[in-house]
PDB file of N, CA and C in Angstrom:
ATOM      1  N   UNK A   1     -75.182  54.676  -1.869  1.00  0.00           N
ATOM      2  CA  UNK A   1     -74.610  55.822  -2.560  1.00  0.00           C
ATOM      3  C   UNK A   1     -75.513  56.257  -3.693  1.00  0.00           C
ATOM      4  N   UNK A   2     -75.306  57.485  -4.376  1.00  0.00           N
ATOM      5  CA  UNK A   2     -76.386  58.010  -4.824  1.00  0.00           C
ATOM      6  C   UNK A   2     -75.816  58.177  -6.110  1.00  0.00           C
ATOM      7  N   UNK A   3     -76.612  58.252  -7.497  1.00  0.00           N
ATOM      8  CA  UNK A   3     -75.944  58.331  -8.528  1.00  0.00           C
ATOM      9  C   UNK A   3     -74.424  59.293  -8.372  1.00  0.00           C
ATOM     10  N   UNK A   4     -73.884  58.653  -9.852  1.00  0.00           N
ATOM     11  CA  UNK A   4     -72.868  59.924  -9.003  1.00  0.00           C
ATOM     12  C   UNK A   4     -72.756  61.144 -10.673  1.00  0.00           C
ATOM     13  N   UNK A   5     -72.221  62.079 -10.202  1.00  0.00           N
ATOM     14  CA  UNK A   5     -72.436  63.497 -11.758  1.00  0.00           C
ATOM     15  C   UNK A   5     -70.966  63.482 -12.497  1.00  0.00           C
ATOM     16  N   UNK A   6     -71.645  63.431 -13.180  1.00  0.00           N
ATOM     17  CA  UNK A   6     -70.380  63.638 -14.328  1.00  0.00           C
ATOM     18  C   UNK A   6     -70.280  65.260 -15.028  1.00  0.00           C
ATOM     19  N   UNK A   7     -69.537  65.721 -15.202  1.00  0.00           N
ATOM     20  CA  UNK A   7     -69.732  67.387 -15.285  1.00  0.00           C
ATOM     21  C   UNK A   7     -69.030  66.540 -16.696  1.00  0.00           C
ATOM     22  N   UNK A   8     -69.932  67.606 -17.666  1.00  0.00           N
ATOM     23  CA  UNK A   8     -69.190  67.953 -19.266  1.00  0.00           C
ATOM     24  C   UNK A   8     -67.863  68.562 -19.417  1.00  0.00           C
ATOM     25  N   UNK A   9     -66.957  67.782 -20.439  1.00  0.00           N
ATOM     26  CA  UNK A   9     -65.937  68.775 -20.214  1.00  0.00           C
ATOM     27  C   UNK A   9     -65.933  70.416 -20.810  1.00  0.00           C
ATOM     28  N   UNK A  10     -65.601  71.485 -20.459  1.00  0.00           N
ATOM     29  CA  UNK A  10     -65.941  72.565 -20.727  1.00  0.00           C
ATOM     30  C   UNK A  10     -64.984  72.741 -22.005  1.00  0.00           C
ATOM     31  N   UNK A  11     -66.078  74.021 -22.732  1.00  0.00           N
ATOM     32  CA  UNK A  11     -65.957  74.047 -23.845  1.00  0.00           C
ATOM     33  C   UNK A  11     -65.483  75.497 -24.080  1.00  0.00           C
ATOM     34  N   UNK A  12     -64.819  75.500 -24.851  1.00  0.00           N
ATOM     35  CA  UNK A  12     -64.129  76.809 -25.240  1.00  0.00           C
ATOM     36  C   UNK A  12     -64.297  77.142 -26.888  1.00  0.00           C
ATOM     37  N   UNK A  13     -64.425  78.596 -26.938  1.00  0.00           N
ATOM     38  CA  UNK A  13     -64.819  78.892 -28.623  1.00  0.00           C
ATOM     39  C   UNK A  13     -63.402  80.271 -28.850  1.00  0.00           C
ATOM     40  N   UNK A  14     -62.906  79.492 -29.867  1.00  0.00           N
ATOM     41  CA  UNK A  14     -61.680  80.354 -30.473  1.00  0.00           C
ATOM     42  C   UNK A  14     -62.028  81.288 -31.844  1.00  0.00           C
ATOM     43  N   UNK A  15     -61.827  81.742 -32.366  1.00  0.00           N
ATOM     44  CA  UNK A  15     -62.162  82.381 -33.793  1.00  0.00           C
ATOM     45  C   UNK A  15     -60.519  83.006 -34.462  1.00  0.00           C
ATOM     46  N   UNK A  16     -60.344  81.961 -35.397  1.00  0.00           N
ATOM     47  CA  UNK A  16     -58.950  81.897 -36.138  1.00  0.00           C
ATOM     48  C   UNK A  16     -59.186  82.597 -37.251  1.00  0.00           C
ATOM     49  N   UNK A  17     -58.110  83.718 -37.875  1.00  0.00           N
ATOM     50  CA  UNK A  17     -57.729  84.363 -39.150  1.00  0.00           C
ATOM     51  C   UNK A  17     -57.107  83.851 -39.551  1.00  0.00           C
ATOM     52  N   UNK A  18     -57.089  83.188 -40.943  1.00  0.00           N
ATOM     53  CA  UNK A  18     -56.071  82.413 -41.425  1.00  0.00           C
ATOM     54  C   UNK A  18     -55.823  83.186 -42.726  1.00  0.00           C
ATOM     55  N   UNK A  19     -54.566  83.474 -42.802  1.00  0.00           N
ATOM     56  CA  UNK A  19     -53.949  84.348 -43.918  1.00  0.00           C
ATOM     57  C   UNK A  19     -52.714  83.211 -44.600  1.00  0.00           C
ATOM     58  N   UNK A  20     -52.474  84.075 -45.889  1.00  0.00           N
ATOM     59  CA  UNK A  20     -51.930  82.895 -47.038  1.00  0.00           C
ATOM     60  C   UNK A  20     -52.429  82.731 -48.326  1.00  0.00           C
ATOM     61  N   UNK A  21     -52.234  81.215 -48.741  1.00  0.00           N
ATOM     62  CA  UNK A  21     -52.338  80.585 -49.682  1.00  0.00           C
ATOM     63  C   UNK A  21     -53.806  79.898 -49.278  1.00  0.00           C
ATOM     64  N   UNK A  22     -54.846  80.682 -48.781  1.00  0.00           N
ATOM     65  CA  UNK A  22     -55.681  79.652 -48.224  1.00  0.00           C
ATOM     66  C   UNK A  22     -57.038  79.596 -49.153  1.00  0.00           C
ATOM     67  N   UNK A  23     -57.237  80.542 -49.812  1.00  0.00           N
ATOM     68  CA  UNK A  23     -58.736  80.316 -50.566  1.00  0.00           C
ATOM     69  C   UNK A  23     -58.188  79.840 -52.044  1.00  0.00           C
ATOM     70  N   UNK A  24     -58.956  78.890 -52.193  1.00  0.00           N
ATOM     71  CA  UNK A  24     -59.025  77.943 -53.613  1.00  0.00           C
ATOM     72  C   UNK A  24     -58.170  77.005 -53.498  1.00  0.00           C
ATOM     73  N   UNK A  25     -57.649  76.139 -52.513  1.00  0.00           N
ATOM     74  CA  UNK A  25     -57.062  75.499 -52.164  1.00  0.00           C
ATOM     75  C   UNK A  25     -57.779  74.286 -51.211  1.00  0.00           C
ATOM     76  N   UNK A  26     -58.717  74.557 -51.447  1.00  0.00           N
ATOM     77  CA  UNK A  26     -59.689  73.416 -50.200  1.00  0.00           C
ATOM     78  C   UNK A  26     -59.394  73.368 -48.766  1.00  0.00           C
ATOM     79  N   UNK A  27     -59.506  74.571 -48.115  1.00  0.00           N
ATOM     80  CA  UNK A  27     -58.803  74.731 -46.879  1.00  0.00           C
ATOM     81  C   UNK A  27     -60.324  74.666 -46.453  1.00  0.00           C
ATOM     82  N   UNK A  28     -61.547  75.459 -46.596  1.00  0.00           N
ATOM     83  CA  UNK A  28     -62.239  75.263 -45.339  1.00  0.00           C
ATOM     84  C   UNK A  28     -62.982  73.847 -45.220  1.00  0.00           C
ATOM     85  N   UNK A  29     -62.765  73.295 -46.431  1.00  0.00           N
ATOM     86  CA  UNK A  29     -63.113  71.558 -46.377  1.00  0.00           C
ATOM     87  C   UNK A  29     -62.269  70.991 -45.413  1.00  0.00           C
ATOM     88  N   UNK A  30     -60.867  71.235 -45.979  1.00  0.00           N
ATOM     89  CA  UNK A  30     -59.486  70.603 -45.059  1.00  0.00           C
ATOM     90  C   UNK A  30     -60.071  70.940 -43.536  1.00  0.00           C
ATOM     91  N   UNK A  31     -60.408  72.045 -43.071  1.00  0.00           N
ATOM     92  CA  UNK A  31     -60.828  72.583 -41.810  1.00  0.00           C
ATOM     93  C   UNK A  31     -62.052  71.197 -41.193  1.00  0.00           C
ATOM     94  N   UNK A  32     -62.979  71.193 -42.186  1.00  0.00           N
ATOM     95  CA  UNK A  32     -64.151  70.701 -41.769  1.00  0.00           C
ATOM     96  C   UNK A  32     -63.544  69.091 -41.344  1.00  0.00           C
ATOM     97  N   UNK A  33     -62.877  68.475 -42.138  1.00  0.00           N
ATOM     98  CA  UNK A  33     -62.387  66.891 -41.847  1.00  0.00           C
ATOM     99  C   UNK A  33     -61.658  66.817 -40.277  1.00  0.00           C
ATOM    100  N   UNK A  34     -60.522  68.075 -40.257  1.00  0.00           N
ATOM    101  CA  UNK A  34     -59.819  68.329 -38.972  1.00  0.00           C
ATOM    102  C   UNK A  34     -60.900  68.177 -38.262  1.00  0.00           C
ATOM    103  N   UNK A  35     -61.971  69.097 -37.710  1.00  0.00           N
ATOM    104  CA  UNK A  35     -62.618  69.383 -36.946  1.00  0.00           C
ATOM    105  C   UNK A  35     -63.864  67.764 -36.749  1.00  0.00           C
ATOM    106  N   UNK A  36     -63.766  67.209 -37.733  1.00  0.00           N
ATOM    107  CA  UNK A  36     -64.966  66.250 -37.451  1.00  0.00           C
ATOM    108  C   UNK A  36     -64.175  65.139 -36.703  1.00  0.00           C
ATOM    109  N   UNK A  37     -62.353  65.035 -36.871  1.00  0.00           N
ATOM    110  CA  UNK A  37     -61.922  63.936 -36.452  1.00  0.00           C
ATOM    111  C   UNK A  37     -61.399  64.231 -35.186  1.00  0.00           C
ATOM    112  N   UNK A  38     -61.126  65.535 -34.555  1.00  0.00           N
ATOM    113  CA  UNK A  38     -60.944  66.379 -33.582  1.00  0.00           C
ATOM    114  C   UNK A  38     -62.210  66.368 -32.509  1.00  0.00           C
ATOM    115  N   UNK A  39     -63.304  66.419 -32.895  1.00  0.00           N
ATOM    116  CA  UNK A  39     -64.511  66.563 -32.607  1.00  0.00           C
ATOM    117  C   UNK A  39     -64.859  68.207 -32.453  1.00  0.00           C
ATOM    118  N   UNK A  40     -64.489  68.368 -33.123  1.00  0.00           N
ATOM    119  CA  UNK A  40     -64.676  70.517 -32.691  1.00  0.00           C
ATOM    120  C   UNK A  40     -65.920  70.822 -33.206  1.00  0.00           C
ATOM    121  N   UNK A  41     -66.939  72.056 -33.069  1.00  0.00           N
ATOM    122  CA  UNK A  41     -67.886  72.360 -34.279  1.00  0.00           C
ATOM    123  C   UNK A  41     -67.054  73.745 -34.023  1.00  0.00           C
ATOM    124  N   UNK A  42     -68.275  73.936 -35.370  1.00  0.00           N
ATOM    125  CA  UNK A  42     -67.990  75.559 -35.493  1.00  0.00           C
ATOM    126  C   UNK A  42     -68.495  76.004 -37.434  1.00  0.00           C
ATOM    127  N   UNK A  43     -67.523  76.668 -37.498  1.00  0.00           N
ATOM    128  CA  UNK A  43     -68.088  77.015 -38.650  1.00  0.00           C
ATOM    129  C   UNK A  43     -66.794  77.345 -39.601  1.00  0.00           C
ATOM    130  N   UNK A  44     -66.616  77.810 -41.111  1.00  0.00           N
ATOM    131  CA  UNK A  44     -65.343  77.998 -41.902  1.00  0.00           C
ATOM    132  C   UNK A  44     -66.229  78.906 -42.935  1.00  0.00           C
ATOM    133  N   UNK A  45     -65.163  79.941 -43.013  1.00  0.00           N
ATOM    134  CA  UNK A  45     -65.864  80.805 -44.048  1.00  0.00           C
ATOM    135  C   UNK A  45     -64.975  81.754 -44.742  1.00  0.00           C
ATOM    136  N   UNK A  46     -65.114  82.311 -46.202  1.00  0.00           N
ATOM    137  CA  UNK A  46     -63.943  82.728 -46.848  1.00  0.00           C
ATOM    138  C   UNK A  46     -63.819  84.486 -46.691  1.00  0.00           C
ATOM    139  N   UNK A  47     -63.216  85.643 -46.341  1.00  0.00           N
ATOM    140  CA  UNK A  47     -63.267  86.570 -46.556  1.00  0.00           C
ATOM    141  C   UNK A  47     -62.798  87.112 -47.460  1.00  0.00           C
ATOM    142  N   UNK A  48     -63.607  88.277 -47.893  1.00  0.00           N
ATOM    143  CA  UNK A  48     -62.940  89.195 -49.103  1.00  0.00           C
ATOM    144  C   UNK A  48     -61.785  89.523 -49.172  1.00  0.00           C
ATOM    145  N   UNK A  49     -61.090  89.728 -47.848  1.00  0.00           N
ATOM    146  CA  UNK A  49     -59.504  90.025 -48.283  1.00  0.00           C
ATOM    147  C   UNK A  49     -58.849  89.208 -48.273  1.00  0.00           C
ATOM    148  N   UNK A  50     -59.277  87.942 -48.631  1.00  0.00           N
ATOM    149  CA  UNK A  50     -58.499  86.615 -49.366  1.00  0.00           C
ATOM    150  C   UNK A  50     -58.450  85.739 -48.226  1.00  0.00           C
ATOM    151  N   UNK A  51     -58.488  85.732 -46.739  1.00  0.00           N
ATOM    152  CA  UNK A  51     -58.395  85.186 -45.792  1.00  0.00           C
ATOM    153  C   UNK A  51     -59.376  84.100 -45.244  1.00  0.00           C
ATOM    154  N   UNK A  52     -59.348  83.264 -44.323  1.00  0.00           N
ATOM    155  CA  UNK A  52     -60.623  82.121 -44.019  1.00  0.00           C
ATOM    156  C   UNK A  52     -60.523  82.959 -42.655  1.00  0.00           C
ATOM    157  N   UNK A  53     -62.000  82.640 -42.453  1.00  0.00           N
ATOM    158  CA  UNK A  53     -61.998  82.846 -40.837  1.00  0.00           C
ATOM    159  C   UNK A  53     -62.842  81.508 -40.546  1.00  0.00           C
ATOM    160  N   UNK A  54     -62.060  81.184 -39.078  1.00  0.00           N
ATOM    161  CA  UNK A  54     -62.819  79.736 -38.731  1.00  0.00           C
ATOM    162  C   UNK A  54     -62.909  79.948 -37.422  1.00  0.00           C
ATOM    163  N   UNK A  55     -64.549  79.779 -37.309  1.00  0.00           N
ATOM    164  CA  UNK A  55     -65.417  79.922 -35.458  1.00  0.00           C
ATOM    165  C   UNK A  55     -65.293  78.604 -35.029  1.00  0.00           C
ATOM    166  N   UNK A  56     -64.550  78.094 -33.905  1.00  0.00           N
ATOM    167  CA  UNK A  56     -64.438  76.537 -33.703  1.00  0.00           C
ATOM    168  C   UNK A  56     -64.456  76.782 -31.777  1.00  0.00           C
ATOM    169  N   UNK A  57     -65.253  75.525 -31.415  1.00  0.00           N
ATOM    170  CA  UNK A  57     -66.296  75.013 -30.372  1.00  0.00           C
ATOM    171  C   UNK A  57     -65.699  73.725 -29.978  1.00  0.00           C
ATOM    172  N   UNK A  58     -65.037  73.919 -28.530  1.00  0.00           N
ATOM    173  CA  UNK A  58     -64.664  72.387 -27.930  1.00  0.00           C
ATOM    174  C   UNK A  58     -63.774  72.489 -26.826  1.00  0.00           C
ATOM    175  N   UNK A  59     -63.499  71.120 -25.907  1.00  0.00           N
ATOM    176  CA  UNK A  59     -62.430  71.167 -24.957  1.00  0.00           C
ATOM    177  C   UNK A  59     -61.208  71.978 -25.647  1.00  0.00           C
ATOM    178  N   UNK A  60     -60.759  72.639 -24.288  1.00  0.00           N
ATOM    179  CA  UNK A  60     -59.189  73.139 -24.638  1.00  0.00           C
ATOM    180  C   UNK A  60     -57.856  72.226 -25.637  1.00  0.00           C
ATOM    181  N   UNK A  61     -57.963  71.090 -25.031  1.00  0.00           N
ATOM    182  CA  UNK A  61     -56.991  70.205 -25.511  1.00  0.00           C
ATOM    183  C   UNK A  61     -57.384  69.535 -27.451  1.00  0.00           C
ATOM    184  N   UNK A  62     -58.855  69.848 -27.223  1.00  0.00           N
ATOM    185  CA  UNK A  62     -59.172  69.810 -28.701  1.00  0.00           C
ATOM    186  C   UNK A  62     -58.827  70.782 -29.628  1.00  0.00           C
ATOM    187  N   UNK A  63     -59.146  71.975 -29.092  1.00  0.00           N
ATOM    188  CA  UNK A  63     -58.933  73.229 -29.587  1.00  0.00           C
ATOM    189  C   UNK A  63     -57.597  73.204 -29.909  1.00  0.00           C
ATOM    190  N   UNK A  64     -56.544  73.051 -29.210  1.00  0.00           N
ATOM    191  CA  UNK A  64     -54.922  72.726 -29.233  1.00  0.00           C
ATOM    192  C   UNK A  64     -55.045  72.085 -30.591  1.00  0.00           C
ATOM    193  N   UNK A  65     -55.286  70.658 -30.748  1.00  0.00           N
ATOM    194  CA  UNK A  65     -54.967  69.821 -31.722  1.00  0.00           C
ATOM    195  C   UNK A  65     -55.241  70.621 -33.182  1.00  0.00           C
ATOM    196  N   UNK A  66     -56.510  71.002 -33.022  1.00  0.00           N
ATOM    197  CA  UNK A  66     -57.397  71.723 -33.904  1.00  0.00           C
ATOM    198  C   UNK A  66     -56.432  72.964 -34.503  1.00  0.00           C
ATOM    199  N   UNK A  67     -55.954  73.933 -33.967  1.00  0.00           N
ATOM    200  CA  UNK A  67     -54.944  74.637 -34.250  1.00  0.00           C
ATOM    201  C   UNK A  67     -53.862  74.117 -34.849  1.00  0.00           C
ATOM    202  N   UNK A  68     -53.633  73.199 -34.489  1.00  0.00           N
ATOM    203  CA  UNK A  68     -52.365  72.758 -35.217  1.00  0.00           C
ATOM    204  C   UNK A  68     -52.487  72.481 -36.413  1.00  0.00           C
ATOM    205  N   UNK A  69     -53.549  71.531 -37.121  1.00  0.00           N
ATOM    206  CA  UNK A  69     -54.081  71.295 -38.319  1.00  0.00           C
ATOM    207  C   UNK A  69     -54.679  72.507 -38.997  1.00  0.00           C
ATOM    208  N   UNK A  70     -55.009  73.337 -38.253  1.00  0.00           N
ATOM    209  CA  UNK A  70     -55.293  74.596 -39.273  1.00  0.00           C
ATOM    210  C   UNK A  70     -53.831  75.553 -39.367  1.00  0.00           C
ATOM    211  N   UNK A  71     -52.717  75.198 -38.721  1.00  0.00           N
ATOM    212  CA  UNK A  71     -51.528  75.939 -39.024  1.00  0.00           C
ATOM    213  C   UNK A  71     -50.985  75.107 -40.302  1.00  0.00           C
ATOM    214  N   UNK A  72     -51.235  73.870 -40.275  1.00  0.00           N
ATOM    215  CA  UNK A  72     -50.567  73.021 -41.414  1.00  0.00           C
ATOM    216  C   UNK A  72     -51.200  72.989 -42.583  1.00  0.00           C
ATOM    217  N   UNK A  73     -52.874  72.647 -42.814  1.00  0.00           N
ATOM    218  CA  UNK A  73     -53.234  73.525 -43.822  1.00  0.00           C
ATOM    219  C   UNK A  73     -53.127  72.447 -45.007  1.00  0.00           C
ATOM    220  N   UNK A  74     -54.255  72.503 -45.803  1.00  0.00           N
ATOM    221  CA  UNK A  74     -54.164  71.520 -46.907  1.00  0.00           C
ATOM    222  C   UNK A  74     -53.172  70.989 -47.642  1.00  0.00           C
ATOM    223  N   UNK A  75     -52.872  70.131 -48.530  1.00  0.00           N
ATOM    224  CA  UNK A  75     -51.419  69.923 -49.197  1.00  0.00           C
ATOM    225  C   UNK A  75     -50.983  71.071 -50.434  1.00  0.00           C
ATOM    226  N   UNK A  76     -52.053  71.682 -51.247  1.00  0.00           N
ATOM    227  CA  UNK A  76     -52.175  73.014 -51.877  1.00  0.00           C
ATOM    228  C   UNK A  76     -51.894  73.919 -51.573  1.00  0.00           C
ATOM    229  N   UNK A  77     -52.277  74.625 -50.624  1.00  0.00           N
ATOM    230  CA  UNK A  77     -52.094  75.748 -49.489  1.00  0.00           C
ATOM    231  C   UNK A  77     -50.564  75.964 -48.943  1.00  0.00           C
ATOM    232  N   UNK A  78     -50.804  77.095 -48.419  1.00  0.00           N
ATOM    233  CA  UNK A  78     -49.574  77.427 -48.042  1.00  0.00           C
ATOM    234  C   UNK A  78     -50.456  78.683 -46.641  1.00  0.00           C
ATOM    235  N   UNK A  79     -49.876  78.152 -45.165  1.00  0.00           N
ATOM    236  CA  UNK A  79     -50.495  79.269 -44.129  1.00  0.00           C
ATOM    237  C   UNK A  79     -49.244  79.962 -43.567  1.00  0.00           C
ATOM    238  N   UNK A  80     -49.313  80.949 -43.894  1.00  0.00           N
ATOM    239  CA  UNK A  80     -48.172  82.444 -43.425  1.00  0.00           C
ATOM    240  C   UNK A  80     -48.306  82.889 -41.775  1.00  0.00           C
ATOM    241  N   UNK A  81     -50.020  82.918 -41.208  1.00  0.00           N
ATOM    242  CA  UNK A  81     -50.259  83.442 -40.197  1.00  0.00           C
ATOM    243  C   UNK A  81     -51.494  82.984 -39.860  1.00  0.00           C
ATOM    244  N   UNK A  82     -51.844  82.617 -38.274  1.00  0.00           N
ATOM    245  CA  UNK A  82     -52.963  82.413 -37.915  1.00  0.00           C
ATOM    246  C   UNK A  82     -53.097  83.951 -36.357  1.00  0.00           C
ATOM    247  N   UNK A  83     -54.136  84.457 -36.761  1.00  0.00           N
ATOM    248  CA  UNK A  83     -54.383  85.976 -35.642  1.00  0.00           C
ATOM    249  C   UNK A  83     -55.347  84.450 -34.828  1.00  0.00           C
ATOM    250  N   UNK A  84     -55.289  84.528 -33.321  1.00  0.00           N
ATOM    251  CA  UNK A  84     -56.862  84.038 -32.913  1.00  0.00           C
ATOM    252  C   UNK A  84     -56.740  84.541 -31.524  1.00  0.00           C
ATOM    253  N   UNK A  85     -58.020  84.812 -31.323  1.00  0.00           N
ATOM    254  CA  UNK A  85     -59.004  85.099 -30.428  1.00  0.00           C
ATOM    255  C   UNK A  85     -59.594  84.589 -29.588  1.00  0.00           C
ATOM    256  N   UNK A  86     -60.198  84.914 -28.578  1.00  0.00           N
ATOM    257  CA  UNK A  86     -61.399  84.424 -27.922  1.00  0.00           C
ATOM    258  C   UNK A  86     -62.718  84.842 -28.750  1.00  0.00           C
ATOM    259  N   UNK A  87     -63.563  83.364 -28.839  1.00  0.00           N
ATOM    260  CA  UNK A  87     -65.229  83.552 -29.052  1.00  0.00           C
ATOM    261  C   UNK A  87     -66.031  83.489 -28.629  1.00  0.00           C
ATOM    262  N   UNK A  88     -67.717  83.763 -28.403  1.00  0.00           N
ATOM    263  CA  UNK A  88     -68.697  83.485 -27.771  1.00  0.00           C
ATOM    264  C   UNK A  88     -69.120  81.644 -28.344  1.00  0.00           C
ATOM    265  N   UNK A  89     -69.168  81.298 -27.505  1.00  0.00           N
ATOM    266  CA  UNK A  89     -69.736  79.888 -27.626  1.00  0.00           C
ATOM    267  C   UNK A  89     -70.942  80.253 -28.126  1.00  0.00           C
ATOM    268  N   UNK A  90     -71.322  79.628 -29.352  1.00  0.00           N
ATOM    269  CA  UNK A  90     -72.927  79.196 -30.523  1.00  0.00           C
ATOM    270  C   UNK A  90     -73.584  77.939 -29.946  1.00  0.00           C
ATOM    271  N   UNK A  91     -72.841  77.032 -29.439  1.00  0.00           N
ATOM    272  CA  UNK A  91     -73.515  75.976 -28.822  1.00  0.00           C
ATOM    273  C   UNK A  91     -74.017  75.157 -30.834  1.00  0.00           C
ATOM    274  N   UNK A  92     -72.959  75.111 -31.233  1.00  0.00           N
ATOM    275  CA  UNK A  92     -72.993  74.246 -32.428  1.00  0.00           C
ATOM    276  C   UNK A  92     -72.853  73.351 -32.056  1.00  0.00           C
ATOM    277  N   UNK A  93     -73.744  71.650 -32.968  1.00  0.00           N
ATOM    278  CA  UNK A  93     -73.663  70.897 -32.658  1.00  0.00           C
ATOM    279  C   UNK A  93     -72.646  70.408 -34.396  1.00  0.00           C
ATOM    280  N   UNK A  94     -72.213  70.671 -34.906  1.00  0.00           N
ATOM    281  CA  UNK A  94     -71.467  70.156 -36.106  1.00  0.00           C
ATOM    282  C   UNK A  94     -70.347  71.222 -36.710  1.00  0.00           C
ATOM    283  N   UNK A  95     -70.046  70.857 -37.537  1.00  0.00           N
ATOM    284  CA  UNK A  95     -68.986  71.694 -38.681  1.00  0.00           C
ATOM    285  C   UNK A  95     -69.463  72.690 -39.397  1.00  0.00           C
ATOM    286  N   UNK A  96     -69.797  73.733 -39.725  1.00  0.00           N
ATOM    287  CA  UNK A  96     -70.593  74.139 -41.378  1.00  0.00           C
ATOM    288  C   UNK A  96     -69.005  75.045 -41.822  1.00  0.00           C
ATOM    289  N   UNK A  97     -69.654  74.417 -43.368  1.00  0.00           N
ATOM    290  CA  UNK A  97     -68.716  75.842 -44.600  1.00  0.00           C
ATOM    291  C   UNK A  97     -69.816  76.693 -44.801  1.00  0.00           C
ATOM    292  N   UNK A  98     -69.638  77.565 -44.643  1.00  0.00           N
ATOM    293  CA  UNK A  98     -70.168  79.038 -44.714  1.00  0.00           C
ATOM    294  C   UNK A  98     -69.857  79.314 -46.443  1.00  0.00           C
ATOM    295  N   UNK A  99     -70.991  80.044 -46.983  1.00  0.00           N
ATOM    296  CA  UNK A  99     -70.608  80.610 -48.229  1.00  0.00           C
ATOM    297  C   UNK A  99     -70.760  81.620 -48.132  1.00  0.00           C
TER     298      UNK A  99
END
């Protein structure tokens, strides 16, 4: 028998609006810990109209988990609404906070 293939599990890229209590509250840190123990990459970054937007990279079932911890949201914070999307996969290999 001949080696045998293992296919990667496929990866999916979401892009979350997170509206609220979310800037100055340590949310896109909070994001970055979720995502490193999740295994997600992607990226966290703050917008001018007070909102985070977070680009996140991984199996479906990660992505799931991953959502959930960004609906719950630091112990400071307070999250009202998450908008999300479909994203183009970056092919990130880590977390970044965006400034």
């Amino acid at each position: 028998m001949g080696p045998s293939l293992v296919n990667p599990p496929m990866t999916t890229a979401r892009r979350y609006i997170i509206s609220g209590h979310v800037q100055g509250v340590g949310y896109r840190w909070f994001a970055r810990r979720a995502a490193e123990r999740l295994g997600v990459t992607g990226t966290a970054r703050n917008l001018a109209d007070g909102t985070v937007e977070v680009v996140a990279e991984a199996a479906p079932g990660a992505l799931a988990g991953f959502r959930e911890e960004l609906a719950r949201g630091p112990g400071g914070g307070h999250v009202e609404r998450i908008v999300e999307e479909p994203a183009a996969a970056a092919g990130l290999t880590d977390f970044r906070i965006l400034h």
